[in-house]
Protein backbone atom coordinates (compact mmCIF):
# COMPACT_ATOMS: atom_id res chain seq x y z
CA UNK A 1 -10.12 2.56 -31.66
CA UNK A 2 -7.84 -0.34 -31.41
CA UNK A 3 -5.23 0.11 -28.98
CA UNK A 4 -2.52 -1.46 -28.18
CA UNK A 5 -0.36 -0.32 -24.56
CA UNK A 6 3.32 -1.54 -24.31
CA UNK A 7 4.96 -1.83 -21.22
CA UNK A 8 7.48 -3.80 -19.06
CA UNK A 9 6.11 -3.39 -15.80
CA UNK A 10 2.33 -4.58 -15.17
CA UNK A 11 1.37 -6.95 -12.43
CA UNK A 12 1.86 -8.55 -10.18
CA UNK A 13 4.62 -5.80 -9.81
CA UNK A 14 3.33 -2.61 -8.34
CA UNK A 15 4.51 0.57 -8.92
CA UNK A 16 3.07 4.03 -10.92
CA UNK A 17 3.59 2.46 -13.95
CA UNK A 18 1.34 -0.38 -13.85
CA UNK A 19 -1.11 1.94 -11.83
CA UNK A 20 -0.95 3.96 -14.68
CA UNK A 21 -1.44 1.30 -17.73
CA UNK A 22 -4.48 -0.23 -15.23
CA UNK A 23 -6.14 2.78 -14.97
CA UNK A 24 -5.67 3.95 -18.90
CA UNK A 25 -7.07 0.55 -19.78
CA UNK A 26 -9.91 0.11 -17.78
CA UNK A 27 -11.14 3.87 -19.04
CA UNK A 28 -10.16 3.94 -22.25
CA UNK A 29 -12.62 0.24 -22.15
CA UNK A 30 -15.48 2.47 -20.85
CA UNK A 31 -15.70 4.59 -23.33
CA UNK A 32 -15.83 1.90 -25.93
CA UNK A 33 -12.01 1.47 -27.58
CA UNK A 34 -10.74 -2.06 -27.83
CA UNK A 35 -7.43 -2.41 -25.76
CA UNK A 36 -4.71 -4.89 -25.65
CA UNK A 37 -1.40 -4.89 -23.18
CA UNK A 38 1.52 -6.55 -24.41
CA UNK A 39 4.26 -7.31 -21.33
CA UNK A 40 6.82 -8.99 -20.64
CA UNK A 41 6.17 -12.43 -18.63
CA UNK A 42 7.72 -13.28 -15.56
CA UNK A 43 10.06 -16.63 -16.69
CA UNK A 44 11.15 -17.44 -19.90
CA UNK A 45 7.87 -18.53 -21.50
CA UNK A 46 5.31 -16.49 -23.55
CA UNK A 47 1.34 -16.93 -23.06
CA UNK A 48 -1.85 -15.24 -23.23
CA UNK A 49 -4.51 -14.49 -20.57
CA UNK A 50 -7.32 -12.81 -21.90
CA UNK A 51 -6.42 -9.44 -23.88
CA UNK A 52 -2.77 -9.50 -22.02
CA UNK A 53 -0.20 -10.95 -23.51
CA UNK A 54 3.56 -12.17 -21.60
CA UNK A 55 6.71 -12.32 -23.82
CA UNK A 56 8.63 -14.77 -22.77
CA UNK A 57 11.72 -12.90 -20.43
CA UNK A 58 14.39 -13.48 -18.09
CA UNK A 59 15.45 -11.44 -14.80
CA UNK A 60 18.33 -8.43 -14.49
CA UNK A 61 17.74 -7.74 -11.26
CA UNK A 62 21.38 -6.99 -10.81
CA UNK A 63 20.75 -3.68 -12.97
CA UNK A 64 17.52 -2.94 -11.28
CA UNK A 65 15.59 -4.32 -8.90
CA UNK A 66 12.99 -6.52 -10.90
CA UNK A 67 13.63 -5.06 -13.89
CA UNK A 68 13.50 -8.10 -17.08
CA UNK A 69 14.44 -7.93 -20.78
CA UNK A 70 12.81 -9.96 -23.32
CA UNK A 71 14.35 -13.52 -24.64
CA UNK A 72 15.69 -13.01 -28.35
CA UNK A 73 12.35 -14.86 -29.72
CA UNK A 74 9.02 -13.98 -28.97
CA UNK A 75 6.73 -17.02 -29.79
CA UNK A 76 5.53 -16.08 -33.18
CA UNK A 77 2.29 -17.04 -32.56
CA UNK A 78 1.46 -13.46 -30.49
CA UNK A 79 3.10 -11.47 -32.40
CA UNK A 80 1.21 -12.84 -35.92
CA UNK A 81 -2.04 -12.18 -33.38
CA UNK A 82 -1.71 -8.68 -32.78
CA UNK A 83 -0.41 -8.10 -36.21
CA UNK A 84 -3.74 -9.57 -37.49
CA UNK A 85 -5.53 -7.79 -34.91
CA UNK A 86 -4.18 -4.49 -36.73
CA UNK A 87 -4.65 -1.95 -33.86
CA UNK A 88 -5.32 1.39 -34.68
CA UNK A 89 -1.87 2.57 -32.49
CA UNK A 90 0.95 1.73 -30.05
CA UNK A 91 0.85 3.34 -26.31
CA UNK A 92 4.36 2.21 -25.28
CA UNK A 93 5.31 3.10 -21.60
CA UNK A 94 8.54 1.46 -20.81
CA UNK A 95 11.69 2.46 -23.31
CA UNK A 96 13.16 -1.39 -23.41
CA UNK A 97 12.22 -5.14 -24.26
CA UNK A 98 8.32 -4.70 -24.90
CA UNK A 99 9.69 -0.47 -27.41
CA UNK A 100 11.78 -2.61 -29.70
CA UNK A 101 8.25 -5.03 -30.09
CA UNK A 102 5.92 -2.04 -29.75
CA UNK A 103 8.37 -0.62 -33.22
CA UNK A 104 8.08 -4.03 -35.06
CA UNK A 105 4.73 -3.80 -34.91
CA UNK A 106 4.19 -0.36 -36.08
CA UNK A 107 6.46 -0.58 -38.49
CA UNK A 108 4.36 -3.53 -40.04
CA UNK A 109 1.12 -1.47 -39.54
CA UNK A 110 2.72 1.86 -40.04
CA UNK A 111 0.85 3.18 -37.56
CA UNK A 112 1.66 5.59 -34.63
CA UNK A 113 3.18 5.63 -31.12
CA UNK A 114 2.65 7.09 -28.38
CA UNK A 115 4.96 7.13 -25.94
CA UNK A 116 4.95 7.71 -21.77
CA UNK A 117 7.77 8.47 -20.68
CA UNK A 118 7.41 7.87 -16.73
CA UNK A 119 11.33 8.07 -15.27
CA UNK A 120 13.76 10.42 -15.28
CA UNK A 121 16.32 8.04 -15.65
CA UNK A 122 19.12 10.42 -14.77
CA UNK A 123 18.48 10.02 -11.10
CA UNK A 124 18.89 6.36 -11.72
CA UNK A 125 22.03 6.46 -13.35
CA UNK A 126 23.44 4.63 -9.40
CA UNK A 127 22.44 1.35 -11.04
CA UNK A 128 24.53 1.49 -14.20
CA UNK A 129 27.16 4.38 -13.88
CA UNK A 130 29.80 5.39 -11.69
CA UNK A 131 29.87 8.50 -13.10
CA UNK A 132 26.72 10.76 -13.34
CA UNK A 133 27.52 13.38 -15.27
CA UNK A 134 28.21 10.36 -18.11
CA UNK A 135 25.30 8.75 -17.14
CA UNK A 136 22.99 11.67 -17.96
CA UNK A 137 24.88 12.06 -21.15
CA UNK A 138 23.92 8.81 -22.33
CA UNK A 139 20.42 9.23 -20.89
CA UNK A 140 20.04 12.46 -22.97
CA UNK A 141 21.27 10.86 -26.52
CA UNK A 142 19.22 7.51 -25.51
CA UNK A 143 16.20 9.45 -25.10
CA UNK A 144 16.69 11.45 -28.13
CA UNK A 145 17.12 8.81 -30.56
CA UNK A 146 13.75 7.63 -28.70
CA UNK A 147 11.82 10.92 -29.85
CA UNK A 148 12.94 9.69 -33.29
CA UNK A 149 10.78 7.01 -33.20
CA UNK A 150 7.63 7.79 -31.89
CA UNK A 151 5.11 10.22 -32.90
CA UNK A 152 4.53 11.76 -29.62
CA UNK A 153 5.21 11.70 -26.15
CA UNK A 154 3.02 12.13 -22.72
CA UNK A 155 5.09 13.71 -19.45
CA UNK A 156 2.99 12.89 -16.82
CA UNK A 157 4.04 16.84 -15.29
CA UNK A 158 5.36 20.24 -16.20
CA UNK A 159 8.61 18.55 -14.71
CA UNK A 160 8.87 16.19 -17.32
CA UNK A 161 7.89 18.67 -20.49
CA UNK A 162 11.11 20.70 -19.59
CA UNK A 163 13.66 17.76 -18.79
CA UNK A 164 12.48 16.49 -22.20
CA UNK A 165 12.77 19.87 -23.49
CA UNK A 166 16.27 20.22 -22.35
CA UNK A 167 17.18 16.88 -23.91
CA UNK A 168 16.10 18.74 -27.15
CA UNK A 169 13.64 15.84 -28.39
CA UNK A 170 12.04 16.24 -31.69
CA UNK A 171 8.40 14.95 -31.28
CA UNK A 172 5.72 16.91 -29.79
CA UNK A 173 5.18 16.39 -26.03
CA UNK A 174 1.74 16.07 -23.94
CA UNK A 175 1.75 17.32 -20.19
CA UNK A 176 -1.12 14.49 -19.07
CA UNK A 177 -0.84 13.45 -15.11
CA UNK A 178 -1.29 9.93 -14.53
CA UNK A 179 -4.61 9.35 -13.34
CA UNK A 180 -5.76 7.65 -9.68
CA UNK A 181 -8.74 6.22 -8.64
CA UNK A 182 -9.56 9.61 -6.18
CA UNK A 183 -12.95 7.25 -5.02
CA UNK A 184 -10.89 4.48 -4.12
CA UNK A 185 -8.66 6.76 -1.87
CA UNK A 186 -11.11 9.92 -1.16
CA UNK A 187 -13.19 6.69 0.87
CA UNK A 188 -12.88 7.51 4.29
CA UNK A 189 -12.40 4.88 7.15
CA UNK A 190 -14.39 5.61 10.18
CA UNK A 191 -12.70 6.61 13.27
CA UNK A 192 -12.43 3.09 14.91
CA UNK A 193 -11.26 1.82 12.37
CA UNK A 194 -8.18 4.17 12.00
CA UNK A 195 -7.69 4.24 15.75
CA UNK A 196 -7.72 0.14 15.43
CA UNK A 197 -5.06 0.51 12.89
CA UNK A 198 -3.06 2.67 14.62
CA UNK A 199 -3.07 0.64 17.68
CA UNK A 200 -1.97 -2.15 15.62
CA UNK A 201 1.34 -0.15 15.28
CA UNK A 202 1.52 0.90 18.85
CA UNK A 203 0.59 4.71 18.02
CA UNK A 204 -1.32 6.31 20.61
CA UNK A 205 -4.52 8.40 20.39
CA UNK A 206 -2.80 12.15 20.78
CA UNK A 207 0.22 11.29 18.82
CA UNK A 208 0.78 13.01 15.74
CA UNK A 209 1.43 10.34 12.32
CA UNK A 210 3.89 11.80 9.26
CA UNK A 211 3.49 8.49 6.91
CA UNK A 212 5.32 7.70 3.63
CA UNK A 213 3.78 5.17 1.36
CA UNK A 214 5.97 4.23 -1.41
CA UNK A 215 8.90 1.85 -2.75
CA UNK A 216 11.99 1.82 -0.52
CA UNK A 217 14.57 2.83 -2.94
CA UNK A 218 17.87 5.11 -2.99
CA UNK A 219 16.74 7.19 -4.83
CA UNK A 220 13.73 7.99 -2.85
CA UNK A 221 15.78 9.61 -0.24
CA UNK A 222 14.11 8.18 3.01
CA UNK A 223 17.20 8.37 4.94
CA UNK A 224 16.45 11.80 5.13
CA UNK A 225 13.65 11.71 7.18
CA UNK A 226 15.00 8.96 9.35
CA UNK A 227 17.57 11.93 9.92
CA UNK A 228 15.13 14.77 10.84
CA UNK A 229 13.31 11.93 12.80
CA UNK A 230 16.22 13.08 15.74
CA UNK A 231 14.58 16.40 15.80
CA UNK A 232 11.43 16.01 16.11
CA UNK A 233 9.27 15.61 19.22
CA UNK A 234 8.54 12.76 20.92
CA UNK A 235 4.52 12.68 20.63
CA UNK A 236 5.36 12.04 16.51
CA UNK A 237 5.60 9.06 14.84
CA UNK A 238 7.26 8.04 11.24
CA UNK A 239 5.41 5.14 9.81
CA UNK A 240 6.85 3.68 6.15
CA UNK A 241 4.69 1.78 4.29
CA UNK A 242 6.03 -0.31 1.74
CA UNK A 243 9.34 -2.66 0.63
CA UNK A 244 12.24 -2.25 -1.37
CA UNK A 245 15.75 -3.05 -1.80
CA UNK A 246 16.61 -0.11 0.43
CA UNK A 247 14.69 -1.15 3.81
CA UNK A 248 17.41 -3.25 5.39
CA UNK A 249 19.28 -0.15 4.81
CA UNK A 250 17.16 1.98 6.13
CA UNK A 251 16.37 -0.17 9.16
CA UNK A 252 20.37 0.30 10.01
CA UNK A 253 20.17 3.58 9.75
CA UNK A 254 17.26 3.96 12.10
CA UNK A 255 19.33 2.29 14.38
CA UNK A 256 22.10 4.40 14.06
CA UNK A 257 20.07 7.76 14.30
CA UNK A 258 18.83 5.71 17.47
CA UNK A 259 14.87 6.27 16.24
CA UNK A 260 13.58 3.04 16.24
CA UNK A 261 11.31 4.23 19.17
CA UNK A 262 9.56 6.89 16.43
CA UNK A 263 9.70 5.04 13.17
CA UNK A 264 7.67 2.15 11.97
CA UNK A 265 8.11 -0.50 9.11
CA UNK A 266 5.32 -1.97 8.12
CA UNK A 267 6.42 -4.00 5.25
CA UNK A 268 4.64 -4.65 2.03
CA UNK A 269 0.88 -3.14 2.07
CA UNK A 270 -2.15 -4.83 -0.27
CA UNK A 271 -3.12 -2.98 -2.59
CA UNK A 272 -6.64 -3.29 -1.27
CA UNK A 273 -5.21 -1.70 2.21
CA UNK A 274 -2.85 1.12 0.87
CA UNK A 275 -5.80 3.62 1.20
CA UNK A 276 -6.22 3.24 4.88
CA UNK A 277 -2.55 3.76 5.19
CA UNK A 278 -2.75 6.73 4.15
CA UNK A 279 -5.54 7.68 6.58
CA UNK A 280 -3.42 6.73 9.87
CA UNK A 281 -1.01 10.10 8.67
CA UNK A 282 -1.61 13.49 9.82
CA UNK A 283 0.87 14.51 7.09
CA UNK A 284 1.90 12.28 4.15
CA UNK A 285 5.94 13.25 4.10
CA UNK A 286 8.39 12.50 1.50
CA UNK A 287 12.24 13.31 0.39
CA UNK A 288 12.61 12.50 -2.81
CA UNK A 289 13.31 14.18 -5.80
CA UNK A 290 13.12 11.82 -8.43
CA UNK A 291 9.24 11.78 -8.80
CA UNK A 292 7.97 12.35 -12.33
CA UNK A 293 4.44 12.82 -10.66
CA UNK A 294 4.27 11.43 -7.96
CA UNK A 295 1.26 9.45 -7.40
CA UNK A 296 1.46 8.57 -4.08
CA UNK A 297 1.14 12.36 -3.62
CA UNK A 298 -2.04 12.50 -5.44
CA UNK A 299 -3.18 9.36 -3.78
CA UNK A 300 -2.24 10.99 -0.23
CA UNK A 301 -4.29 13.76 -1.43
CA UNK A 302 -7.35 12.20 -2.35
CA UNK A 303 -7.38 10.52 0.98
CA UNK A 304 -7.48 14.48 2.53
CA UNK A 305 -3.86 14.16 3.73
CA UNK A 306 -1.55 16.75 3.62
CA UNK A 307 1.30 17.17 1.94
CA UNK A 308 4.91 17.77 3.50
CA UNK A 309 7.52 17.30 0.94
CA UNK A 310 10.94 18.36 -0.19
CA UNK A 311 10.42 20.84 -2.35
CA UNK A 312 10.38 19.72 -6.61
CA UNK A 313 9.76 20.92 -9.55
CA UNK A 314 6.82 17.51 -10.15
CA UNK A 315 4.88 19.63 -7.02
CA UNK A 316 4.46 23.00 -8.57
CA UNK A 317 1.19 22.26 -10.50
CA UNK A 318 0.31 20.46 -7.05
CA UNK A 319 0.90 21.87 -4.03
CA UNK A 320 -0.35 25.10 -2.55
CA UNK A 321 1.76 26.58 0.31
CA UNK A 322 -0.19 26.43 3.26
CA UNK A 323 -3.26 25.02 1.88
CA UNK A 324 -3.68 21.92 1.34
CA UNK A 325 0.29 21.03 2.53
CA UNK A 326 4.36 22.62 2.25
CA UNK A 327 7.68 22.08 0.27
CA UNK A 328 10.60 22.16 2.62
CA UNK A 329 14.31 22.77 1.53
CA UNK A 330 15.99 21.66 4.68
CA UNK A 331 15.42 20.62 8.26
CA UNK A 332 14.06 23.61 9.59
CA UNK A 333 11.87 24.26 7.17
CA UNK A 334 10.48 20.77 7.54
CA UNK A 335 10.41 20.99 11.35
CA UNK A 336 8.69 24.44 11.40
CA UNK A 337 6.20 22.78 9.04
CA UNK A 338 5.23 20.51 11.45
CA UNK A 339 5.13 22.57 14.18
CA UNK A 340 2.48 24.35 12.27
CA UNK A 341 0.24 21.54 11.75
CA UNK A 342 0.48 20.83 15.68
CA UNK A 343 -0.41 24.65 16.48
CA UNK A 344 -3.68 24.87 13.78
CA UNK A 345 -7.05 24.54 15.66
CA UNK A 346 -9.49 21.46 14.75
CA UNK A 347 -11.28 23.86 11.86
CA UNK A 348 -8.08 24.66 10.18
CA UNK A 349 -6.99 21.15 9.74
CA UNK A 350 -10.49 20.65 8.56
CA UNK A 351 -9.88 23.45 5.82
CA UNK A 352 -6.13 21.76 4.84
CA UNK A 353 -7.73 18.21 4.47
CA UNK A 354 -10.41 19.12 2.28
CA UNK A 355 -8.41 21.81 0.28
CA UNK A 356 -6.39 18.45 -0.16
CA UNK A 357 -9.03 16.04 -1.36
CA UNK A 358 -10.60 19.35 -3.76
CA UNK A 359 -7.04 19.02 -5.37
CA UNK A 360 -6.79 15.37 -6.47
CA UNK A 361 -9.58 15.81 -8.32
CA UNK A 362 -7.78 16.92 -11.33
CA UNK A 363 -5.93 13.39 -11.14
CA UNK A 364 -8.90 11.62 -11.34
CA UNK A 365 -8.92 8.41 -13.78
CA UNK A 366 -11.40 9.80 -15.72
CA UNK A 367 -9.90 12.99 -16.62
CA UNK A 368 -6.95 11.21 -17.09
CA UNK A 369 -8.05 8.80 -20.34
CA UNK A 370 -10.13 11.88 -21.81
CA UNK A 371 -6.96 13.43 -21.78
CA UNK A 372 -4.90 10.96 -23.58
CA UNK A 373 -7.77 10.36 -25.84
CA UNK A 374 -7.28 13.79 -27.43
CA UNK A 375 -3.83 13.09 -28.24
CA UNK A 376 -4.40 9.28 -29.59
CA UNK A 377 -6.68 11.31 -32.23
CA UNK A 378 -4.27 13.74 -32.64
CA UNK A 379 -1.27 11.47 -33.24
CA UNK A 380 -3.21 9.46 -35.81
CA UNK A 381 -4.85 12.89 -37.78
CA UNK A 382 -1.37 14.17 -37.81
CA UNK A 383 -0.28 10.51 -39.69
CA UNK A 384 -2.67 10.77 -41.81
CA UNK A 385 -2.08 14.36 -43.33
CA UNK A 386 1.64 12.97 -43.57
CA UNK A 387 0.61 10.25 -45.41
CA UNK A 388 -1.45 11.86 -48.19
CA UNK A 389 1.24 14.82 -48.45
CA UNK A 390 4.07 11.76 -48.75
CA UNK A 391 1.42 10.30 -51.82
C-alpha cells in the first residue's frame, strides 16, 4: 500500500504523537507499504527531506504551547507530488492545519481516512475557554462533524472508544494502543550504571525513587504529587523528568510545600537517555487524568517499573492491582501504596517488575502496525463495496 500519515506534531517536537507516527512508519516500512508523512514545518517555508514533507507554518504558541497552523498556501509543488504519487489512503493524526490538507487530498483521490484521534481535548479546554462546560460542548460538535469526514477512527484505549461514543460519532471506531519500542525500554542498565545516575542527582543507595517522566503541563496534574511529597518519608525521593510550560510553576510550588529537599528537576531528557530514567524509579508515579494511553506508562512498564497512578479509566486494560503496580484515589491511598512497596521482600519486587515488563508486551511496535494494518484494509474494502453499490 501507499500510505500517506498526516500530522502536526513530528520532530523535533517530542511527545506521544510523534512517538506514535515514528513507530507506525518505520513498521508499516518493514512489512513492505510505501509511506509518506506530510507535517507542518517549523517557519513559514515549505520543503522536502526525503519521504517527509513541511508545509510552510507559523507559531500559536499563545493557544498552546508549540502548537502551529498552516500558512494559507502550501507551495503547490508538494501538494501536485503527493497527488501524483496517488497513495492508496490518508492516516491523519492531528484534527487541524495538516486534516484540512489530508481532506484535499482525498477528496482528489477519493480515497479513505483514517483518523487517530490522540487528545481528549476537553481537558484542554484551559487554553481556549473560560468556561468548560462550553468548551466540551464545542469539543463534542467539533469532533462530530470530524467523524463526518473520515472513514474511520483509531482510540488508542477503551477510554477513548467510549468518550467518542458519548460524543455520538458516526464512523466506526478501532481500540489500537499506540505502540513503543518495549526493546528499547525492556534494556536494562547494569547496576553501576543506575547507581552512577542516581548519584548524579544526589540520591543515595537505600533511598527509595517514585519518578515521573513526561511533559510538564497543567493538565498533567504534577502539583499533586509535589503535595503528597509533604507526607511522605524522608528516605524517598521525587525525581521529574522532563520540561514544559508548567515547571517554573511547579518549581514555586515545591518551594512552597517546602520539598525541594525530596524532589528533583532534571530538565529536558534525550531521547536516547529517557530509558535509563526510568530505571533510577522504584515506582513510576503519575496524577494525571488526561492520558488517552499513556505511553509513558507503557514505556515505564517495559523498563519493569511499577506503576503508581491516580486511578483512570486509560489504566483499566493496563494495570493489575497489586501486580505489576496500583491506582490511587487520594493521598492515603497513594501513601499506603508506597508503604507497600517499602514492606515487600527482594522476591516480591522481583515478581511486580517482571509482571510489569510481561505487560508491555502487548504495546509492542510490532503488534501495534499489524493492528492498524487490519483496519487500513478494512477502511479501503469497505470503500470499495460503497463504490460499486453507488455505480
Amino acid at each position: 500500500m501507499k500510505i500517506l500519515i498526516t500530522t502536526d506534531w513530528y520532530r523535533p517536537v517530542i511527545n506521544g504523537v510523534v512517538t506514535s507516527v515514528l513507530n507506525l512508519t518505520e513498521q508499516l516500512e518493514k512489512h513492505g507499504h510505501e509511506v509518506k508523512v506530510l507535517t507542518l514545518s517549523r517557519n513559514c517555508h515549505s520543503y522536502k527531506e526525503e519521504n517527509v514533507i513541511y508545509a510552510g507554518s507559523v507559531g500559536m504558541g499563545k493557544i498552546y504551547p508549540q502548537a502551529r497552523v498552516k500558512i494559507p498556501v502550501v507551495a503547490r509543488e508538494y501538494m501536485e507530488e503527493l497527488l501524483a504519487w496517488k497513495p492508496d489512503l490518508i492516516h491523519s493524526q492531528c484534527e487541524f492545519s495538516t486534516f484540512f490538507l489530508a481532506k484535499r487530498i482525498a477528496g482528489e483521490l477519493d480515497i479513505p481516512i483514517i483518523h487517530t484521534y490522540h487528545t481528549v481535548y476537553e481537558d484542554y479546554t484551559h487554553y481556549f475557554s473560560p468556561q468548560k462546560a462550553w468548551g466540551r460542548s464545542l469539543v463534542q460538535m467539533m469532533t462530530r462533524k470530524l467523524s463526518d469526514q473520515v472513514d474511520a477512527m483509531i482510540a488508542p484505549s477503551g477510554k477513548i472508544e467510549r468518550i467518542l461514543e458519548s460524543y455520538r460519532v458516526s464512523c466506526p471506531v478501532n481500540v489500537v494502543p499506540s505502540g513503543i519500542d518495549t526493546e528499547k525500554y525492556r534494556r536494562r542498565i547494569d547496576d553501576g550504571s543506575r547507581e552512577a545516575l542516581r548519584k548524579q542527582y544526589g540520591i543515595k543507595e537505600d533511598e527509595i525513587v517514585l519518578v515521573y517522566v513526561g511533559r510538564m503541563a497543567k493538565e498533567k496534574n504534577i502539583e499533586e504529587l509535589l503535595w503528597y511529597q509533604k507526607s511522605v518519608q524522608n528516605n524517598i525521593k521525587l525525581v521529574l523528568v522532563g520540561d514544559g510550560p508548567y515547571r517554573t510553576t511547579l518549581e514555586e510550588k515545591a518551594k512552597e510545600y517546602q520539598v525541594t529537599d525530596s524532589v528533583i528537576f532534571t530538565g529536558m531528557v534525550s531521547p536516547d537517555e529517557v530509558a535509563r530514567y526510568y530505571q533510577i524509579g522504584d515506582l513510576f508515579v503519575s496524577a494525571s487524568t488526561s492520558e488517552t494511553q499513556g505511553m509513558t506508562y507503557d514505556e515505564a512498564l517495559a523498563g519493569g517499573v511499577p506503576l503508581l497512578c491516580r486511578k483512570d479509566d486509560c489504566l483499566k486494560e493496563v494495570v493489575t492491582e497489586g501486580k505489576n503496580g496500583w491506582q490511587y484515589e487520594n493521598e492515603s491511598m497513594y501513601l499506603e501504596c508506597i508503604q507497600k512497596w517499602k514492606e515487600f521482600s527482594e522476591d516480591e519486587k522481583r515478581r511486580m517488575r517482571n509482571t510489569a515488563v510481561r505487560t508491555a508486551d502487548q504495546f509492542s511496535k510490532e503488534s501495534f502496525a499489524k493492528r492498524v494494518e487490519r483496519v487500513y484494509l478494512a477502511a479501503l474494502e469497505e470503500r470499495k463495496r460503497r463504490n460499486v453499490y453507488a455505480a
